[in-house]
PDB file of N, CA and C in Angstrom:
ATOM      1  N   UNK A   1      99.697 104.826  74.016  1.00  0.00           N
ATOM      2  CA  UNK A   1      98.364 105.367  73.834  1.00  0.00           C
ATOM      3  C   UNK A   1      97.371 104.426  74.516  1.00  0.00           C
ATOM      4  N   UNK A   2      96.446 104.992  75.743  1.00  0.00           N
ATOM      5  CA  UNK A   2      95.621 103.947  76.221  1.00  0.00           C
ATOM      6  C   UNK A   2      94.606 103.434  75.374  1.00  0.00           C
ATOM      7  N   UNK A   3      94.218 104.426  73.986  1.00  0.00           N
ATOM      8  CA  UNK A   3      92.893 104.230  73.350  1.00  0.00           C
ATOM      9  C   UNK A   3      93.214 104.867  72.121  1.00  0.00           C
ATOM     10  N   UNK A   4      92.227 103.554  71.155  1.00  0.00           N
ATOM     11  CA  UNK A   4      92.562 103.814  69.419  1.00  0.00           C
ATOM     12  C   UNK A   4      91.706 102.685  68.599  1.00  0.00           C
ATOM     13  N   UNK A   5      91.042 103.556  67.593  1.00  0.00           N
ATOM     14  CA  UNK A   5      90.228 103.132  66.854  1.00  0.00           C
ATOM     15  C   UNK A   5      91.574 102.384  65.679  1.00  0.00           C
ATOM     16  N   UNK A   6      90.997 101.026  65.045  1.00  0.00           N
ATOM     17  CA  UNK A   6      91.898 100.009  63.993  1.00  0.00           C
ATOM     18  C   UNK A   6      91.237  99.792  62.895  1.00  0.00           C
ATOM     19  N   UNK A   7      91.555 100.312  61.858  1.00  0.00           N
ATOM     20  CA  UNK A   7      91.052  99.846  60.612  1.00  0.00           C
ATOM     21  C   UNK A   7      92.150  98.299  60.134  1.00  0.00           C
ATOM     22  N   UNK A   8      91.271  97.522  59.948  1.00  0.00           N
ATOM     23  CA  UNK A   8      91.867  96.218  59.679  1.00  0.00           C
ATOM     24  C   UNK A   8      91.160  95.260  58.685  1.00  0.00           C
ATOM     25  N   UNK A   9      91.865  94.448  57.906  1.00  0.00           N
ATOM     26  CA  UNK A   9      90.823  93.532  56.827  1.00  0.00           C
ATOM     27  C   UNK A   9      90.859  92.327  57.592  1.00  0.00           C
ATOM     28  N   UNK A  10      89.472  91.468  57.638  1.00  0.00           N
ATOM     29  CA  UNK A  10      89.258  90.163  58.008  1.00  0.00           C
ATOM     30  C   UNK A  10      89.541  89.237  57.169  1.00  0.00           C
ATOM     31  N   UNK A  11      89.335  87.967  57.528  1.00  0.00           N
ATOM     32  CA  UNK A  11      90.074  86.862  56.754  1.00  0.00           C
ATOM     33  C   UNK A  11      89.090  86.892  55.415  1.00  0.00           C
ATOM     34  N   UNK A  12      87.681  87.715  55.230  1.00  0.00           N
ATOM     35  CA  UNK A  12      87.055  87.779  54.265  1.00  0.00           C
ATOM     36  C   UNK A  12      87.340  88.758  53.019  1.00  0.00           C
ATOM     37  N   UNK A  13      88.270  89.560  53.708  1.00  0.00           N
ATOM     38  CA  UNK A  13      89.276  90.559  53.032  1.00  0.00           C
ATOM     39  C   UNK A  13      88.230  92.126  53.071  1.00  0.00           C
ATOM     40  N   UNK A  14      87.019  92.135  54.068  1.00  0.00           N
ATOM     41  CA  UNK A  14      86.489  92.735  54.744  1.00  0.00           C
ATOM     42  C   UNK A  14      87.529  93.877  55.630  1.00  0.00           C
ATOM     43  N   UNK A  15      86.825  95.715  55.317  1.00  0.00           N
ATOM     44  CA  UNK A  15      87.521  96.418  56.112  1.00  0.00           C
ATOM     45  C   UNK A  15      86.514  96.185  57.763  1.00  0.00           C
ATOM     46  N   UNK A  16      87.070  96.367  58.842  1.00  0.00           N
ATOM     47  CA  UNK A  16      86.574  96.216  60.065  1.00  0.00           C
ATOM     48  C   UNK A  16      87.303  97.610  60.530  1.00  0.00           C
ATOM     49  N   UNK A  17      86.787  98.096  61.779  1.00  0.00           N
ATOM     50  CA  UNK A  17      86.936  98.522  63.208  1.00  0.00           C
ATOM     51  C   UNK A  17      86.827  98.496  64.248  1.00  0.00           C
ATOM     52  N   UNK A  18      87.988  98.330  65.297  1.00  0.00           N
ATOM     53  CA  UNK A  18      87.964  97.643  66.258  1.00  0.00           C
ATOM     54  C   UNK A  18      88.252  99.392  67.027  1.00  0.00           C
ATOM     55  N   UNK A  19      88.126  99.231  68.364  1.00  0.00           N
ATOM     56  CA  UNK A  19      88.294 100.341  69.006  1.00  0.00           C
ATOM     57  C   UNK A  19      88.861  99.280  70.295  1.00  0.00           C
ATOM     58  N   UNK A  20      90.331  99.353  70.662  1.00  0.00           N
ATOM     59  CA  UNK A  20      90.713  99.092  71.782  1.00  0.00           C
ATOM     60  C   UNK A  20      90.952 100.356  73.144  1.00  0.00           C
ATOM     61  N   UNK A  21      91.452  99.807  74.076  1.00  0.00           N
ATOM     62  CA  UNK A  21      91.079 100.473  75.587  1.00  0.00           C
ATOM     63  C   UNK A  21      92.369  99.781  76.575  1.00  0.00           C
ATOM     64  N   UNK A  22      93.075 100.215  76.937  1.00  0.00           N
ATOM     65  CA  UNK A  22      94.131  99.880  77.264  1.00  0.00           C
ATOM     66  C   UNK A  22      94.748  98.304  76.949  1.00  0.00           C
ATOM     67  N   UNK A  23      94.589  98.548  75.441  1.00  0.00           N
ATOM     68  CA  UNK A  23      94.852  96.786  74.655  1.00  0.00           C
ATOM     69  C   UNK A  23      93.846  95.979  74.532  1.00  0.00           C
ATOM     70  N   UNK A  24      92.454  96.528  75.397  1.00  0.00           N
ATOM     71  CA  UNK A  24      91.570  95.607  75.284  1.00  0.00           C
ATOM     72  C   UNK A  24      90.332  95.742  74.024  1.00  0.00           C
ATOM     73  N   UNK A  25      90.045  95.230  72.926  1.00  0.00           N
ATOM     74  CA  UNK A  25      89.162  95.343  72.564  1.00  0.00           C
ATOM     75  C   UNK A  25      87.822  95.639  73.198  1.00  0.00           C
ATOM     76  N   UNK A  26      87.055  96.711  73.041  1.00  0.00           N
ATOM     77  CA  UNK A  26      85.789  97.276  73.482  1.00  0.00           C
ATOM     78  C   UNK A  26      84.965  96.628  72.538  1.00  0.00           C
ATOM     79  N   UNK A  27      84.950  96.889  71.396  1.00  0.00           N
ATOM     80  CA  UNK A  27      84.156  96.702  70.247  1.00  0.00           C
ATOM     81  C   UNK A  27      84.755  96.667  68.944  1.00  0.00           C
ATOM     82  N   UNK A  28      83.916  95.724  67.693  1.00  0.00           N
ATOM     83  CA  UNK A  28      84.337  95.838  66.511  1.00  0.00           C
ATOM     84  C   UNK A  28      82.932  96.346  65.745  1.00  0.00           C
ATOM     85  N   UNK A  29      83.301  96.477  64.523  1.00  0.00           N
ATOM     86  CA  UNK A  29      82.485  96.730  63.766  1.00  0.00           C
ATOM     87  C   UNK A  29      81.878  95.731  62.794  1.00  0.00           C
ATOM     88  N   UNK A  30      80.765  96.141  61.653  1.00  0.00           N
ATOM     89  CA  UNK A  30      80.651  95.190  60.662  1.00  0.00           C
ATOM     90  C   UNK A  30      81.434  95.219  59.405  1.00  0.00           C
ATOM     91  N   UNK A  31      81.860  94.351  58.481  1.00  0.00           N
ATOM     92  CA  UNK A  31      82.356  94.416  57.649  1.00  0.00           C
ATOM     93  C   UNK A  31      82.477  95.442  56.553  1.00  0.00           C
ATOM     94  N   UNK A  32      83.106  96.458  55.885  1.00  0.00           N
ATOM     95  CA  UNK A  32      82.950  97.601  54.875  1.00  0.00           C
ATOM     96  C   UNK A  32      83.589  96.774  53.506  1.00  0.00           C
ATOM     97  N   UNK A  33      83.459  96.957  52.226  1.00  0.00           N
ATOM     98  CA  UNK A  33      83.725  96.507  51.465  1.00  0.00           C
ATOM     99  C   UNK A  33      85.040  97.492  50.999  1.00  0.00           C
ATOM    100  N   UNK A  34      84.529  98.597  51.412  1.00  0.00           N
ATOM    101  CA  UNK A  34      85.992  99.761  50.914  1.00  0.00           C
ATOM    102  C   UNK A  34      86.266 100.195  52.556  1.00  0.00           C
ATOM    103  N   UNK A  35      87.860 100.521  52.221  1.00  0.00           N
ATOM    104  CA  UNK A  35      89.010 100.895  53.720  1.00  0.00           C
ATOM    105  C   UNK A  35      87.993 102.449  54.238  1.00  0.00           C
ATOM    106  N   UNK A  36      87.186 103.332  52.957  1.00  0.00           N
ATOM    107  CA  UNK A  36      87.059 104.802  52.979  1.00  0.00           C
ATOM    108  C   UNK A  36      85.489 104.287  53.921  1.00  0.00           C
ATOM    109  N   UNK A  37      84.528 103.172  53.883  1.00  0.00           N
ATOM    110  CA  UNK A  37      83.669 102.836  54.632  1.00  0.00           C
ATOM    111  C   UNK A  37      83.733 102.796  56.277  1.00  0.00           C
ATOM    112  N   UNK A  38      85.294 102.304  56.553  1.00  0.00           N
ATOM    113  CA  UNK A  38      85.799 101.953  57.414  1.00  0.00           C
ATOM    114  C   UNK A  38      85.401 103.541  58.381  1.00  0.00           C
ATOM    115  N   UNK A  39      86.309 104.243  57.455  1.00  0.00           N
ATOM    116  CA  UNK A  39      86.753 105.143  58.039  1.00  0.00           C
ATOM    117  C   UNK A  39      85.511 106.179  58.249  1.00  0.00           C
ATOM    118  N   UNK A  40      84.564 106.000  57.484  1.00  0.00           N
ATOM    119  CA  UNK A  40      83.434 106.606  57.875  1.00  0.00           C
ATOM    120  C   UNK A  40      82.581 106.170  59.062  1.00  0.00           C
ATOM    121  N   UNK A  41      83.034 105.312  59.320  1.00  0.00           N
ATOM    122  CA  UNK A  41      82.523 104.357  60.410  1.00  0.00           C
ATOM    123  C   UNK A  41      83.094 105.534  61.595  1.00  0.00           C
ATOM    124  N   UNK A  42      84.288 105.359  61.552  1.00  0.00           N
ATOM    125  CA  UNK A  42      84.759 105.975  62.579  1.00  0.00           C
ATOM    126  C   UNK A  42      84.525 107.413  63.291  1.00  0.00           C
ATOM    127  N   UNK A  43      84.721 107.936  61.998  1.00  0.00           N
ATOM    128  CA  UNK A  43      83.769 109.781  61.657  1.00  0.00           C
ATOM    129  C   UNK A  43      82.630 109.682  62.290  1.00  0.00           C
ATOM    130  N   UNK A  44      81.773 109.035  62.165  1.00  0.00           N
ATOM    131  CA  UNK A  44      80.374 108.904  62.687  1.00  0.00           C
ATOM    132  C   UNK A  44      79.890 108.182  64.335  1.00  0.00           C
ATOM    133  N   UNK A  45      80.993 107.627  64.482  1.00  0.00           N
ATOM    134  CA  UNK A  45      81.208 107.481  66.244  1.00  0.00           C
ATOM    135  C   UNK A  45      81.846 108.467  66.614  1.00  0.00           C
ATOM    136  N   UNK A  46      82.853 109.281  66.307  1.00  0.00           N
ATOM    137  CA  UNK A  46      83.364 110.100  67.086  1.00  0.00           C
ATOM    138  C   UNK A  46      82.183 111.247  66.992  1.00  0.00           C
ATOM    139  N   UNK A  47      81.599 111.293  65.987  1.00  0.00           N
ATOM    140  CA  UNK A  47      80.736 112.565  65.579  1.00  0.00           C
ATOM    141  C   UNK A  47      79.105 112.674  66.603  1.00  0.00           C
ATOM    142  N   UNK A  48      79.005 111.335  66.527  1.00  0.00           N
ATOM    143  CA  UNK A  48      77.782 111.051  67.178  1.00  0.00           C
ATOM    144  C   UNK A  48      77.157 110.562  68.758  1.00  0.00           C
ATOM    145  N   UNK A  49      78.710 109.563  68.933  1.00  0.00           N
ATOM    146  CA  UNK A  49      78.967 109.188  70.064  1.00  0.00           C
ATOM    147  C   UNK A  49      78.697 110.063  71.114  1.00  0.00           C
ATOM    148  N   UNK A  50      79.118 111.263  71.421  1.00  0.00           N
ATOM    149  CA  UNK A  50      79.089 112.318  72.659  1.00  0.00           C
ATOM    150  C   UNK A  50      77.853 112.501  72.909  1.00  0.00           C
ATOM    151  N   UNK A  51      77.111 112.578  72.526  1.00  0.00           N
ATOM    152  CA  UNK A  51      75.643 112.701  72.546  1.00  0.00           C
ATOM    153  C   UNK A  51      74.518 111.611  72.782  1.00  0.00           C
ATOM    154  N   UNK A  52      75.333 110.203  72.583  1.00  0.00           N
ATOM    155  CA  UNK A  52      74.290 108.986  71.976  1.00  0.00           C
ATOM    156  C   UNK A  52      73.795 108.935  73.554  1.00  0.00           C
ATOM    157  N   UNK A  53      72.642 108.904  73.743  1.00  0.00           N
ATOM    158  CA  UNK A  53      72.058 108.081  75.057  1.00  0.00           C
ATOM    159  C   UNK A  53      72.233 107.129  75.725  1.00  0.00           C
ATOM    160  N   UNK A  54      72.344 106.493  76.951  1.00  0.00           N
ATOM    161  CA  UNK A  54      72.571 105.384  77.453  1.00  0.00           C
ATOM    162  C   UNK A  54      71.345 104.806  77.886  1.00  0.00           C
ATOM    163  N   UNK A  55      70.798 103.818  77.429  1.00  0.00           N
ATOM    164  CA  UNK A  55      69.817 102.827  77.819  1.00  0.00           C
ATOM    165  C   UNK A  55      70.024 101.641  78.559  1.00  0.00           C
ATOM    166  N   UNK A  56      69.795 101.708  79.654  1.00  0.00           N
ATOM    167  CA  UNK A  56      69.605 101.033  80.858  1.00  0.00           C
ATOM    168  C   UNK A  56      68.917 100.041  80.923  1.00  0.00           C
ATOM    169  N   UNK A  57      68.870  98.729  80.432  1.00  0.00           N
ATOM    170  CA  UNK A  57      67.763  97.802  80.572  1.00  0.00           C
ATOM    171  C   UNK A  57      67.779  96.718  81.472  1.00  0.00           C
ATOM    172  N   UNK A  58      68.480  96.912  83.054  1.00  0.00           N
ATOM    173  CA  UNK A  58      68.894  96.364  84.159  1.00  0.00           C
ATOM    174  C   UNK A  58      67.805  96.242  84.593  1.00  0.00           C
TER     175      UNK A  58
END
């Protein structure tokens, strides 16, 4: 799979999301206290993402 969102706990015992890209981490997220935060995280990038604008500040 070239691409996939990771629900994972940090050493703070924090849920995170990472979204890798052919192995490479793109981005993580901020810490969720519950795994179901996590995952709303994710719902809401896939949901919102297609649409979000790109701002150019070159």
């Amino acid at each position: 799979m070239a691409h996939k969102f990771e629900i994972y706990k940090d050493k703070a015992g924090e849920y995170r999301v990472r979204f890798e890209y052919n192995s490479e981490v793109i981005f993580s997220t901020e810490g969720y206290s519950s795994k179901s935060g996590a995952q709303n995280a994710i719902d809401s990038i896939k949901k919102n993402g297609p649409s979000a604008p790109v701002q150019d500040n070159s």
